[in-house]
C-alpha atoms as a PDB file:
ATOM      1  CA  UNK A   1     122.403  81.494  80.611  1.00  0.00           C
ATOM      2  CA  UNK A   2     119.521  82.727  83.506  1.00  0.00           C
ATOM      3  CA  UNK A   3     118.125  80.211  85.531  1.00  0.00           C
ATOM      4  CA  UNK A   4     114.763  80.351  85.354  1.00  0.00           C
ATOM      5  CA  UNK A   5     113.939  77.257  87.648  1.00  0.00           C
ATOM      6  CA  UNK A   6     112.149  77.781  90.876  1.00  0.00           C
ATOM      7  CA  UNK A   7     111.279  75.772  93.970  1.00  0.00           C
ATOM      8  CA  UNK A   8     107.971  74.993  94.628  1.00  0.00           C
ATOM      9  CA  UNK A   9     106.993  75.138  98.185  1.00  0.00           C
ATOM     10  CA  UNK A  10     105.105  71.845  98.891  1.00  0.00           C
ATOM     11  CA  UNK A  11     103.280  71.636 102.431  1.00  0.00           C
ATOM     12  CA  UNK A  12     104.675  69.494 104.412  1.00  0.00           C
ATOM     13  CA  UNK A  13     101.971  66.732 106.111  1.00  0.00           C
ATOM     14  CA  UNK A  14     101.784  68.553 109.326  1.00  0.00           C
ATOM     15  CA  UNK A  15     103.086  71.893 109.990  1.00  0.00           C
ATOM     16  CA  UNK A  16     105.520  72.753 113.191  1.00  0.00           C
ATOM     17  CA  UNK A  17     106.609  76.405 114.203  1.00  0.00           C
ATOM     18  CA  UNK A  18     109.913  77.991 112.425  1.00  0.00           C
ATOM     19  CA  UNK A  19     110.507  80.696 114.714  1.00  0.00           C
ATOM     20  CA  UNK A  20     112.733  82.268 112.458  1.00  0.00           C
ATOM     21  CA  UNK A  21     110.518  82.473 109.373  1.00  0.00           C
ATOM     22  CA  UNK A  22     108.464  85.640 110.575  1.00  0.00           C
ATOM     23  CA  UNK A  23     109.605  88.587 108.987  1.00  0.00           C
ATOM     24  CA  UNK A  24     109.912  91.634 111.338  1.00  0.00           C
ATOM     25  CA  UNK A  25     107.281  90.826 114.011  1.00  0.00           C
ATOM     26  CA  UNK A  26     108.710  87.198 114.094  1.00  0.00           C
ATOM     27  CA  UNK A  27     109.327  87.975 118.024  1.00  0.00           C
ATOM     28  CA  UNK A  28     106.039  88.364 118.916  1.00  0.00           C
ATOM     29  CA  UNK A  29     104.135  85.834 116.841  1.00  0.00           C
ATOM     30  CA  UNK A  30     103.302  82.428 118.048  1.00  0.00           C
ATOM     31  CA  UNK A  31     100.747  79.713 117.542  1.00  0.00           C
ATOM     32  CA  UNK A  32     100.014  79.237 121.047  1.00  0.00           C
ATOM     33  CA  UNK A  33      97.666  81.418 123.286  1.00  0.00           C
ATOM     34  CA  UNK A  34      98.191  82.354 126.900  1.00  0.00           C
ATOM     35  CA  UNK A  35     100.886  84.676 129.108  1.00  0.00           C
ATOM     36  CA  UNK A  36     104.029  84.300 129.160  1.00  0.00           C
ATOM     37  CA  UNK A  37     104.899  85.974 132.168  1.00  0.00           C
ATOM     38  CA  UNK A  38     103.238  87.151 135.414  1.00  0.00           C
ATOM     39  CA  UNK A  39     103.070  91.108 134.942  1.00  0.00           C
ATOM     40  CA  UNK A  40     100.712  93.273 136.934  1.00  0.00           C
ATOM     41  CA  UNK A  41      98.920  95.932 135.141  1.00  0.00           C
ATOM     42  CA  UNK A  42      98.561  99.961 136.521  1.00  0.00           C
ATOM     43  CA  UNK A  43      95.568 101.217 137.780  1.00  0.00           C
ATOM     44  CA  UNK A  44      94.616 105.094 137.641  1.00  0.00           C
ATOM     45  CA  UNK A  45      92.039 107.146 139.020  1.00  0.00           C
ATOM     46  CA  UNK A  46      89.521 107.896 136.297  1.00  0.00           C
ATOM     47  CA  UNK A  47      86.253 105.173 135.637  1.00  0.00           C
ATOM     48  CA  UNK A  48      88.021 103.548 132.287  1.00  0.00           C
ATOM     49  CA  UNK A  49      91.634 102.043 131.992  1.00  0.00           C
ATOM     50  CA  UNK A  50      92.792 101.335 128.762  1.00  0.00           C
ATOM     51  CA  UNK A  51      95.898  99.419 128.041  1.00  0.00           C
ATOM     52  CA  UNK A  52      96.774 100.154 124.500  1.00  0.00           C
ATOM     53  CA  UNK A  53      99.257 101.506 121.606  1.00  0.00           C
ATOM     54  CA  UNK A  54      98.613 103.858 118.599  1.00  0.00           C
ATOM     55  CA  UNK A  55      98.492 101.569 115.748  1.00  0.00           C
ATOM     56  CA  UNK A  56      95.073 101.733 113.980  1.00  0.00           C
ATOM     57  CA  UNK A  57      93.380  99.592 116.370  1.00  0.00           C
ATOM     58  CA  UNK A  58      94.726 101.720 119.371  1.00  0.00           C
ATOM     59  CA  UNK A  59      93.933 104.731 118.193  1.00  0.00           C
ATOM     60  CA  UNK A  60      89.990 104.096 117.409  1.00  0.00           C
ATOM     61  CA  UNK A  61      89.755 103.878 121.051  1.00  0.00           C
ATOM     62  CA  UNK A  62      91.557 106.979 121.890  1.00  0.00           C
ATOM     63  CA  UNK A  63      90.016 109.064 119.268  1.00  0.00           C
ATOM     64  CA  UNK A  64      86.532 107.935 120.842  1.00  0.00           C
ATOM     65  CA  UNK A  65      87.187 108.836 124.386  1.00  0.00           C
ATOM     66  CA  UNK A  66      88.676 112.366 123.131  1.00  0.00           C
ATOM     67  CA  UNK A  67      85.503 112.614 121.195  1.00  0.00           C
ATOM     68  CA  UNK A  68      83.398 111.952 124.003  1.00  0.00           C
ATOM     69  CA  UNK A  69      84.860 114.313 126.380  1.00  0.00           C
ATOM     70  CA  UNK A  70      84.708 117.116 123.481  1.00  0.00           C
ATOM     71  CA  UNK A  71      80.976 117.100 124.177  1.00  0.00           C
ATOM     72  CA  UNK A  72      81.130 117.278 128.024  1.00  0.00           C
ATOM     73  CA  UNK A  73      80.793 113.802 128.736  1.00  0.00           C
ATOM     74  CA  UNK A  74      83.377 114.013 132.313  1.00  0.00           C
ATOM     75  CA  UNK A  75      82.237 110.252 132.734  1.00  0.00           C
ATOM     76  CA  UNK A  76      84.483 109.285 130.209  1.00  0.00           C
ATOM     77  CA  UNK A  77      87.152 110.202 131.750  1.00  0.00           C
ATOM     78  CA  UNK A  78      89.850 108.015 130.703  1.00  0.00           C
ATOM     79  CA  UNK A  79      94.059 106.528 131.654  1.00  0.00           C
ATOM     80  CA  UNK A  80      95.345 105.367 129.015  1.00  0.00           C
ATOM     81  CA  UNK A  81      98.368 103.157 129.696  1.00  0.00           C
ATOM     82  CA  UNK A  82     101.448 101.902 126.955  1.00  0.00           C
ATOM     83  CA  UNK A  83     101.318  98.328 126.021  1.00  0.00           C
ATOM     84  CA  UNK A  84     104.920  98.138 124.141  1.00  0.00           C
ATOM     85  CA  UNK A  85     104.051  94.995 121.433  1.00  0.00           C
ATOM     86  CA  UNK A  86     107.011  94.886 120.155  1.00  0.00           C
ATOM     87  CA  UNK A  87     108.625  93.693 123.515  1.00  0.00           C
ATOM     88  CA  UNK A  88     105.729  91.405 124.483  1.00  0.00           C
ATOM     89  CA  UNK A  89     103.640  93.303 126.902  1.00  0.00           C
ATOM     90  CA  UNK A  90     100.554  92.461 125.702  1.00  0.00           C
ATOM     91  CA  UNK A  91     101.500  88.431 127.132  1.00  0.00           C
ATOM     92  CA  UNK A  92     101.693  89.642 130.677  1.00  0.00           C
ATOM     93  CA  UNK A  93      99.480  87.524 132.940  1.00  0.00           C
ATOM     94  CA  UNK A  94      96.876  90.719 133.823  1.00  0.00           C
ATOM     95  CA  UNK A  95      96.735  92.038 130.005  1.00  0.00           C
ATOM     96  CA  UNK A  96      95.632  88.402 129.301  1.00  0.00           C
ATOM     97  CA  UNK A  97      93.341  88.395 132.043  1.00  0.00           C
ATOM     98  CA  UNK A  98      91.472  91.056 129.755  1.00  0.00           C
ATOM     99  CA  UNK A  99      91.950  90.268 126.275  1.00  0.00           C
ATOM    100  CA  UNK A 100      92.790  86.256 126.071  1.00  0.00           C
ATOM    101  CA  UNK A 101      93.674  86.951 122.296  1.00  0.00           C
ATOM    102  CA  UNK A 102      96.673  89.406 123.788  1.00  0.00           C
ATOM    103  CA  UNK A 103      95.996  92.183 121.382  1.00  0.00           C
ATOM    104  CA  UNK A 104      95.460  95.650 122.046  1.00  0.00           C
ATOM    105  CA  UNK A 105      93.332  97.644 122.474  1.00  0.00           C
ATOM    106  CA  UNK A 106      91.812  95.969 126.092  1.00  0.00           C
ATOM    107  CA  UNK A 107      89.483  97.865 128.096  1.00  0.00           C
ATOM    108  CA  UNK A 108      88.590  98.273 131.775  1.00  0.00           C
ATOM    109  CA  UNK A 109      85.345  99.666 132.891  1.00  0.00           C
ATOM    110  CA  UNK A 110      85.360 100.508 136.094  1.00  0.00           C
ATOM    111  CA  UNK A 111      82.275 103.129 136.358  1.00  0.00           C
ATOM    112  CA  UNK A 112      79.961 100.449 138.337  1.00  0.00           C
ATOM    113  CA  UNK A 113      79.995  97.968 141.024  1.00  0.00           C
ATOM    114  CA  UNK A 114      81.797  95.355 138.784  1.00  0.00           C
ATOM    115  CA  UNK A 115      84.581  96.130 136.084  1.00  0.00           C
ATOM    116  CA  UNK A 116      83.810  95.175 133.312  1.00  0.00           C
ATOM    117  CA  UNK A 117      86.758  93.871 130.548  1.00  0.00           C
ATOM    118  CA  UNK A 118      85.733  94.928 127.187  1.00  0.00           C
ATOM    119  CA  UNK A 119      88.007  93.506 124.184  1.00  0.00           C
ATOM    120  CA  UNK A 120      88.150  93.909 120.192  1.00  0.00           C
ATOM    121  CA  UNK A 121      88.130  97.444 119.414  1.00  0.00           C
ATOM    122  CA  UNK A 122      84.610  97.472 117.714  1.00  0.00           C
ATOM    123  CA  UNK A 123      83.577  96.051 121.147  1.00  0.00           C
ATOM    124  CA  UNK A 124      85.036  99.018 122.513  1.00  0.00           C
ATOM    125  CA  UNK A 125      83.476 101.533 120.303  1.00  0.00           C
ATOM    126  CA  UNK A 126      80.160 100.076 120.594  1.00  0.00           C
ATOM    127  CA  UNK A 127      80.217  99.802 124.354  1.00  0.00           C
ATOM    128  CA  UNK A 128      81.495 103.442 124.970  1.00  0.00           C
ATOM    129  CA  UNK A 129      78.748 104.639 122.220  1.00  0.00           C
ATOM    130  CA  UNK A 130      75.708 102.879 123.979  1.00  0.00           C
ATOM    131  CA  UNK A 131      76.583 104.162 127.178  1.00  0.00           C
ATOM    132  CA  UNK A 132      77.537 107.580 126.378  1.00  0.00           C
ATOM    133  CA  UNK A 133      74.629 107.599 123.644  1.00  0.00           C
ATOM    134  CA  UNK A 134      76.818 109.404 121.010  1.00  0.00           C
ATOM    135  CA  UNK A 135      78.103 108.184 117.544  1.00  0.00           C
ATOM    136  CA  UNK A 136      75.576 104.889 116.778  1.00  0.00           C
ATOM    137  CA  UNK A 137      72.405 106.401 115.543  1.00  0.00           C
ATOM    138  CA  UNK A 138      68.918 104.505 117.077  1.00  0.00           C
ATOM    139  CA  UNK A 139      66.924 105.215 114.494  1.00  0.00           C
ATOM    140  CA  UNK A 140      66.926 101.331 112.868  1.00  0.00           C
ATOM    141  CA  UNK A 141      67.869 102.509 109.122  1.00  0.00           C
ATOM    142  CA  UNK A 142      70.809 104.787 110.041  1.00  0.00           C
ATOM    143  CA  UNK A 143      71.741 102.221 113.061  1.00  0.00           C
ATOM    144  CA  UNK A 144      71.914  99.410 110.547  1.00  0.00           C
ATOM    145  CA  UNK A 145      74.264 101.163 107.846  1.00  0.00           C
ATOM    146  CA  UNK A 146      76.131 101.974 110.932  1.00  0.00           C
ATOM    147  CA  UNK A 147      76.717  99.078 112.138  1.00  0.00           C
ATOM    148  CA  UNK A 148      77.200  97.575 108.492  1.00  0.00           C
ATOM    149  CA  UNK A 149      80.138  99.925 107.950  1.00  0.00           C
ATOM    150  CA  UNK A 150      81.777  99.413 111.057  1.00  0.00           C
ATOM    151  CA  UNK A 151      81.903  95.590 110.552  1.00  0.00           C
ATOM    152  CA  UNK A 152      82.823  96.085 106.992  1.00  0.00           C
ATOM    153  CA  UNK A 153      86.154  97.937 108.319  1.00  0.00           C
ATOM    154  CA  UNK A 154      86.600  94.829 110.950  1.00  0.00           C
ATOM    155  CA  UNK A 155      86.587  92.355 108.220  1.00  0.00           C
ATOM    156  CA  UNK A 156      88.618  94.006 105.554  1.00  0.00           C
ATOM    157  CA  UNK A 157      91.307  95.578 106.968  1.00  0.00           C
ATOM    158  CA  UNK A 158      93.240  92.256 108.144  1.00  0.00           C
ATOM    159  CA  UNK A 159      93.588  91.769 104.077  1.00  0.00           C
ATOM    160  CA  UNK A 160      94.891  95.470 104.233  1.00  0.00           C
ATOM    161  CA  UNK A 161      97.625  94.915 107.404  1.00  0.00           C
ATOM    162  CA  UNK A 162      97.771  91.421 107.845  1.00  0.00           C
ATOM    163  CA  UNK A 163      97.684  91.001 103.811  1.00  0.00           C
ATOM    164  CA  UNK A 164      99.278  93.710 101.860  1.00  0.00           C
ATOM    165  CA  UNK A 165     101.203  95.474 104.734  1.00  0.00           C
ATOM    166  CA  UNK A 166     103.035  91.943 105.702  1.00  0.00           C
ATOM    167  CA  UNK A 167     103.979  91.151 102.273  1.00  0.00           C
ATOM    168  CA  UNK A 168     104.696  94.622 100.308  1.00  0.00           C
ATOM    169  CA  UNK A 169     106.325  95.878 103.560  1.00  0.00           C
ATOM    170  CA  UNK A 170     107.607  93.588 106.273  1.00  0.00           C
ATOM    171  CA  UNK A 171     107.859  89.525 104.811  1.00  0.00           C
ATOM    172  CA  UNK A 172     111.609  88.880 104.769  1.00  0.00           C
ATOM    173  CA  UNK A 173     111.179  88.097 100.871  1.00  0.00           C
ATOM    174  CA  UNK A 174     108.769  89.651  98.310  1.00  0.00           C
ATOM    175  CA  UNK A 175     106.807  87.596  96.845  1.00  0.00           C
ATOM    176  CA  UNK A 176     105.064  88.719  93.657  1.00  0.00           C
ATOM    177  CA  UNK A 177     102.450  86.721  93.900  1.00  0.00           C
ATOM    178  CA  UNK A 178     100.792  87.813  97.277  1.00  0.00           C
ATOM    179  CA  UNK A 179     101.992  91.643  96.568  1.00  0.00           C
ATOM    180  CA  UNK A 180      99.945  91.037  93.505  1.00  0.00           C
ATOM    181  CA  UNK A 181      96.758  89.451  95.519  1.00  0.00           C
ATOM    182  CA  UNK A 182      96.624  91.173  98.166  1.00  0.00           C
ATOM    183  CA  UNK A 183      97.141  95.260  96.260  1.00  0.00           C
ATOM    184  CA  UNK A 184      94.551  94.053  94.508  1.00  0.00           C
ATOM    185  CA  UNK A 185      92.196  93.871  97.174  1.00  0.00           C
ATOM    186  CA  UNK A 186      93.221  96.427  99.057  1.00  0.00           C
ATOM    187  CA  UNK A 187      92.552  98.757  95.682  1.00  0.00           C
ATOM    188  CA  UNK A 188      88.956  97.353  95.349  1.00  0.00           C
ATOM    189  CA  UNK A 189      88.581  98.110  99.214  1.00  0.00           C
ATOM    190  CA  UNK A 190      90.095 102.231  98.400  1.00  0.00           C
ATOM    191  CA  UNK A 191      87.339 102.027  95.290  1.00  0.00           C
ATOM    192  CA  UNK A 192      84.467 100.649  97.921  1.00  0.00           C
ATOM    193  CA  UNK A 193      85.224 103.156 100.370  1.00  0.00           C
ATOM    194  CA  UNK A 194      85.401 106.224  97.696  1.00  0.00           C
ATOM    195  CA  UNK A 195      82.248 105.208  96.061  1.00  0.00           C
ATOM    196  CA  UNK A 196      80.407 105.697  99.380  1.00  0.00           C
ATOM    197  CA  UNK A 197      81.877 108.911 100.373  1.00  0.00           C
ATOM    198  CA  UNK A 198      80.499 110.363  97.208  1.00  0.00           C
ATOM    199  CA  UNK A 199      77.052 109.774  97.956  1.00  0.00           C
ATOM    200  CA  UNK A 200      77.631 110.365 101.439  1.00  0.00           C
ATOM    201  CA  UNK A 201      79.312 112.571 103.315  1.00  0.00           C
ATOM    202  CA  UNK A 202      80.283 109.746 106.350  1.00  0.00           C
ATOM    203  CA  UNK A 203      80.120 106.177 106.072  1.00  0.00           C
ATOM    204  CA  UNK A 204      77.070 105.867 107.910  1.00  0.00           C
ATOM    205  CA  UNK A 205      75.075 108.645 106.257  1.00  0.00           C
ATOM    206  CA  UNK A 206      75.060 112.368 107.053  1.00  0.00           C
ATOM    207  CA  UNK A 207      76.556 111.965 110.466  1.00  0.00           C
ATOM    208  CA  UNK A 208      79.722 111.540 112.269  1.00  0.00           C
ATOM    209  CA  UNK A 209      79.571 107.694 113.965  1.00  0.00           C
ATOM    210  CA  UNK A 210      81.727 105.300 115.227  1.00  0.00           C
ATOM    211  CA  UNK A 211      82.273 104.009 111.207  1.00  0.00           C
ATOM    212  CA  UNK A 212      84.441 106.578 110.809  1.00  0.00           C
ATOM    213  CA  UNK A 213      86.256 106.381 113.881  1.00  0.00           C
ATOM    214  CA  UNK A 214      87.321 102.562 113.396  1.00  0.00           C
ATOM    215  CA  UNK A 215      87.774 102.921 109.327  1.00  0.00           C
ATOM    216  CA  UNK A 216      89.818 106.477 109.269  1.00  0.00           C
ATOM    217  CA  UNK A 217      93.022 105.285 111.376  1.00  0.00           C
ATOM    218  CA  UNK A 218      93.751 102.419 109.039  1.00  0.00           C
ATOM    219  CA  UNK A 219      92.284 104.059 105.581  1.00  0.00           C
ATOM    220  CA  UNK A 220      92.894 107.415 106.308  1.00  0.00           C
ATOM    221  CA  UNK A 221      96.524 106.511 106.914  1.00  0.00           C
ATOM    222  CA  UNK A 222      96.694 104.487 103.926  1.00  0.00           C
ATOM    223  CA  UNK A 223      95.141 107.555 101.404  1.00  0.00           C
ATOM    224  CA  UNK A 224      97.738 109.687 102.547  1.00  0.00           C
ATOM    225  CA  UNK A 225     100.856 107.336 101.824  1.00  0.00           C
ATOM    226  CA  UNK A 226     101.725 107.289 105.640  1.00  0.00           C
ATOM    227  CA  UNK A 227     101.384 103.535 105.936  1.00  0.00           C
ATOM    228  CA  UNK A 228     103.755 100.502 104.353  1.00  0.00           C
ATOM    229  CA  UNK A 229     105.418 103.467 102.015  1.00  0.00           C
ATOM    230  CA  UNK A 230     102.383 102.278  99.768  1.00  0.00           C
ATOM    231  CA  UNK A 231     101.210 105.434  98.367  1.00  0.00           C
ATOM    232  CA  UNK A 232     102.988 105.820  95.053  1.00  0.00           C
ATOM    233  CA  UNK A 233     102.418 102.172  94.789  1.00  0.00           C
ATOM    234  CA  UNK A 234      98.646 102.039  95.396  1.00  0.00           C
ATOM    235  CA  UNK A 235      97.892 105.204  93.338  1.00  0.00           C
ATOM    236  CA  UNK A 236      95.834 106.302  96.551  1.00  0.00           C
ATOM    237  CA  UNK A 237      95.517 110.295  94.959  1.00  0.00           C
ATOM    238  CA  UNK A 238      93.474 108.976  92.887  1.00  0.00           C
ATOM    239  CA  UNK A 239      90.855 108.267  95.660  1.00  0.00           C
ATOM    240  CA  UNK A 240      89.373 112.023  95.682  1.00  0.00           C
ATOM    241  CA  UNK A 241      86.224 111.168  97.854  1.00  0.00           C
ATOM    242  CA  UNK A 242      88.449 108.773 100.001  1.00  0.00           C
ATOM    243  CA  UNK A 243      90.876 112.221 100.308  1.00  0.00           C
ATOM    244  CA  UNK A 244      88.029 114.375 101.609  1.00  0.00           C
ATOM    245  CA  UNK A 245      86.729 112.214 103.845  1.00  0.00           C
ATOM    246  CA  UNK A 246      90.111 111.990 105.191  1.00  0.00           C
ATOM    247  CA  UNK A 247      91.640 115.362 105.513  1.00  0.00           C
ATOM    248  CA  UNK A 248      87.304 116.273 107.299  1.00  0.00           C
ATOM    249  CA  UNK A 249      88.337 114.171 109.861  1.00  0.00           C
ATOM    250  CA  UNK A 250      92.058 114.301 110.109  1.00  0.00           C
ATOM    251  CA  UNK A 251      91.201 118.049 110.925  1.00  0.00           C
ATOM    252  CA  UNK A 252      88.726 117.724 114.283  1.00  0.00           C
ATOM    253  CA  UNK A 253      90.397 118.563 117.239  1.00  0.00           C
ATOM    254  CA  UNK A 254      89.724 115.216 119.485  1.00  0.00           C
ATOM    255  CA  UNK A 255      91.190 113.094 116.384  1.00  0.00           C
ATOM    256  CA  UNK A 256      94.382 115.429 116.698  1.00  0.00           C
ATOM    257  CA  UNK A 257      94.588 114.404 120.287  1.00  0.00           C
ATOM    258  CA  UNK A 258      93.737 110.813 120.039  1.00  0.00           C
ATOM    259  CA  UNK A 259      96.280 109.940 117.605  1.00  0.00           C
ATOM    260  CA  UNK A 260      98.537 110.843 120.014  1.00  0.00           C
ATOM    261  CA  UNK A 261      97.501 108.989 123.103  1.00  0.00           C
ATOM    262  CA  UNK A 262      99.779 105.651 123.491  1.00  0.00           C
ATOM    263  CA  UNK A 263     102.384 106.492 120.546  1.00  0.00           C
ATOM    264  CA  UNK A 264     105.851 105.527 120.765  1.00  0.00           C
ATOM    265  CA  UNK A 265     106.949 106.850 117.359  1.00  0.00           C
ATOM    266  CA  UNK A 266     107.244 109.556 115.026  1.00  0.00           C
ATOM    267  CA  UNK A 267     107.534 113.218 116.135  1.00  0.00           C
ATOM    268  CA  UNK A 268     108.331 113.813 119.787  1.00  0.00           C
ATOM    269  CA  UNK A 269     105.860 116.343 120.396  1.00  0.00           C
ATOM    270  CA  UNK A 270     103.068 113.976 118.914  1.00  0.00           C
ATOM    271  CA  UNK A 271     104.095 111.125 121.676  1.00  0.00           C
ATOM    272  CA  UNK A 272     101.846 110.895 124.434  1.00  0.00           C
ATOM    273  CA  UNK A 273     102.610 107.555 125.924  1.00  0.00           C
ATOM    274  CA  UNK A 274     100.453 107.484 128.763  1.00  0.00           C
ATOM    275  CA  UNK A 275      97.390 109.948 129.043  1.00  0.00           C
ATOM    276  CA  UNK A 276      95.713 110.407 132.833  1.00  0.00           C
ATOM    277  CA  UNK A 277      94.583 114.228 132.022  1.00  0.00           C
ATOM    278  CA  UNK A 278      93.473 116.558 129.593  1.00  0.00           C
ATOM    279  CA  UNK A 279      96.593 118.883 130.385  1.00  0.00           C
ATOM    280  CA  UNK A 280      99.201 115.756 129.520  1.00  0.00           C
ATOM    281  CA  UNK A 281      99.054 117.096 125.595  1.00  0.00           C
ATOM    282  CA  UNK A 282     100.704 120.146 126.604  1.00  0.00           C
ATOM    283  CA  UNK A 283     102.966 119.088 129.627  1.00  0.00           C
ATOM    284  CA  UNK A 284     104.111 115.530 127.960  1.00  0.00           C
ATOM    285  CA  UNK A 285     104.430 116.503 124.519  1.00  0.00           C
ATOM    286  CA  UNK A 286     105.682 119.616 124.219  1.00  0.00           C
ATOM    287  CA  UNK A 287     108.670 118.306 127.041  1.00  0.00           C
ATOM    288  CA  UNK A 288     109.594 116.510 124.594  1.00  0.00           C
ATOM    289  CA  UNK A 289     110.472 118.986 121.729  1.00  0.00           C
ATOM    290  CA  UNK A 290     114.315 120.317 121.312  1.00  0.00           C
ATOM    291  CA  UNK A 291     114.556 123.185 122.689  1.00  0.00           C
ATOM    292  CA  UNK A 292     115.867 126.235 119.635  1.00  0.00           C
ATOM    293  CA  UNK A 293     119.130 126.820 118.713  1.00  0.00           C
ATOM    294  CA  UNK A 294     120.069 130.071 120.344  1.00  0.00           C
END
C-alpha cells in the first residue's frame, strides 16, 4: 500500500536562518545586509567603471555601453570589471560602498568633478540614456510607453528568476505547487510580451530603446530555451512575435559584443571577463579558443 500522507509545513512563530536550506546559491544568500570583507575595487582609465557579471542584469549594462559607442559616442568609453557572485565578491567593502544591496550590476561615473555611484540596472540604463541622449524617446507619449515597458520588465522578471527559475531549476526539492504558480505566470508574462510585439515592432513603439535592452537578456534567453532548460517545458516556440523580436535583436552587432563582456561561462571564445578596449573581443576571446588539430 502507497503512502499518500504528507507533512504540512507549519510556520514556525518567528523565523531564524537555515543556512543549509538554500538550494544552489545557498552560499551567497543571507538575510543580513552589509560587507563581509574589506576588498578594494580596480580602477581603469576610461570615464565609467562597471563592476559586473553577464547574467541578465549584467548584460543590459554592457549591451548599452556597446550600443552607445556603435554610434560614436567615445564618452562612453567604458572598463568593465568581473564581480564573481558565486564566490562573494559582490560583499567586498568597496562593491558595497556602491550598491548597499550587493548586487550587480554597480556603476561608477567618473566623467565629472564628482563620481557618481549609479545602482539597479534600470538606474543604469536610464542614466547612460539621458546623458548620451540615445534610446529614451522625449517626446512625452513615446517617453511614457518607454518608460512603462522598462519598469514592466523590472517588476516581472523576479517572478521569472527568482520564481520559476529557483523552483523548476535550482530548489533542492521540486515542489509542484510553486512549479505550477510560478510557469503560470511566467507563460502569461511570454503571452504579454508577444501580444505587444505584434502591434509593434519594439516594446516602446517603432524604435529601438532601452525596453528592449533590459527585457531581451532575460526574455530573449528564455524564448530560445537557453535559460533553466525551460523551453520544452514552457512551450516558448509557440511565442512567434516574442521569436522575432528576439532573433532582430540577438542579431545587432553591439548585443553580440555585450553579451560577452563579464562572462565566466559557456564558450571560451564568447568569455570576455574584463573589457578596457574595443580590441579585447579579438585579443581575449579568441586566446581562448583550442587551437586545430593538425
Amino acid at each position: 500500500m502507497t503512502d499518500t500522507t504528507t507533512t504540512e509545513y507549519v510556520p514556525p512563530k518567528v523565523w531564524t536562518w537555515n543556512k543549509e536550506n538554500g538550494g544552489r546559491f545557498a552560499n551567497i544568500n543571507r538575510p543580513i545586509a552589509g560587507p563581509t570583507h574589506d576588498k578594494d575595487l580596480p580602477v581603469g582609465k576610461h570615464p565609467f567603471q562597471l563592476y559586473s557579471m553577464a547574467t541578465p542584469n549584467g548584460v543590459k549594462v554592457t549591451v548599452m555601453f556597446e550600443e552607445l559607442l556603435a554610434l560614436g559616442h567615445s564618452g562612453a568609453e567604458y572598463d568593465a570589471w568581473l564581480i564573481n557572485i558565486g564566490s562573494g565578491d559582490q560583499f567586498g567593502s568597496d562593491f558595497v560602498a556602491i550598491n548597499p544591496n550587493s548586487k550587480i550590476p554597480a556603476l561608477m561615473d567618473r566623467s565629472g568633478p564628482t563620481p557618481i555611484r549609479v545602482f539597479e540596472s534600470a538606474a543604469i540604463l536610464m542614466h547612460l540614456a539621458e546623458k548620451f541622449g540615445e534610446f529614451l524617446p522625449t517626446e512625452p507619449a513615446a517617453r511614457a510607453e518607454c518608460l512603462s515597458w522598462l519598469f514592466w520588465q523590472m517588476g516581472s522578471a523576479p517572478y521569472l528568476g527568482g520564481g520559476f527559475g529557483h523552483f523548476y531549476a535550482y530548489a533542492p526539492t521540486k515542489i509542484e505547487y510553486a512549479i505550477d504558480r510560478f510557469a503560470m505566470e511566467v507563460k502569461r508574462q511570454l503571452d504579454v510580451l508577444d501580444r505587444r510585439l505584434a502591434e509593434s515592432e519594439y516594446l516602446g513603439g517603432d524604435a529601438y530603446t532601452i525596453a528592449d535592452i533590459a527585457t531581451w537578456p532575460w526574455y530573449g534567453a528564455v524564448a530560445k530555451g537557453l535559460t533553466y532548460g525551460a523551453g520544452e517545458f514552457l512551450q516558448v516556440q509557440e511565442y512567434k512575435n516574442l521569436q522575432r523580436w528576439t532573433d532582430q535583436i540577438g542579431a545587432r552587432p553591439a548585443v553580440i559584443r555585450g553579451r560577452k563582456v563579464n562572462a565566466a561561462w559557456g564558450e571560451p571564445a564568447n568569455q570576455l571577463h574584463e573589457r578596457h578596449d574595443a580590441s579585447d573581443f579579438d585579443l581575449k576571446t579568441q586566446d581562448k579558443v583550442a587551437p586545430a588539430a593538425t
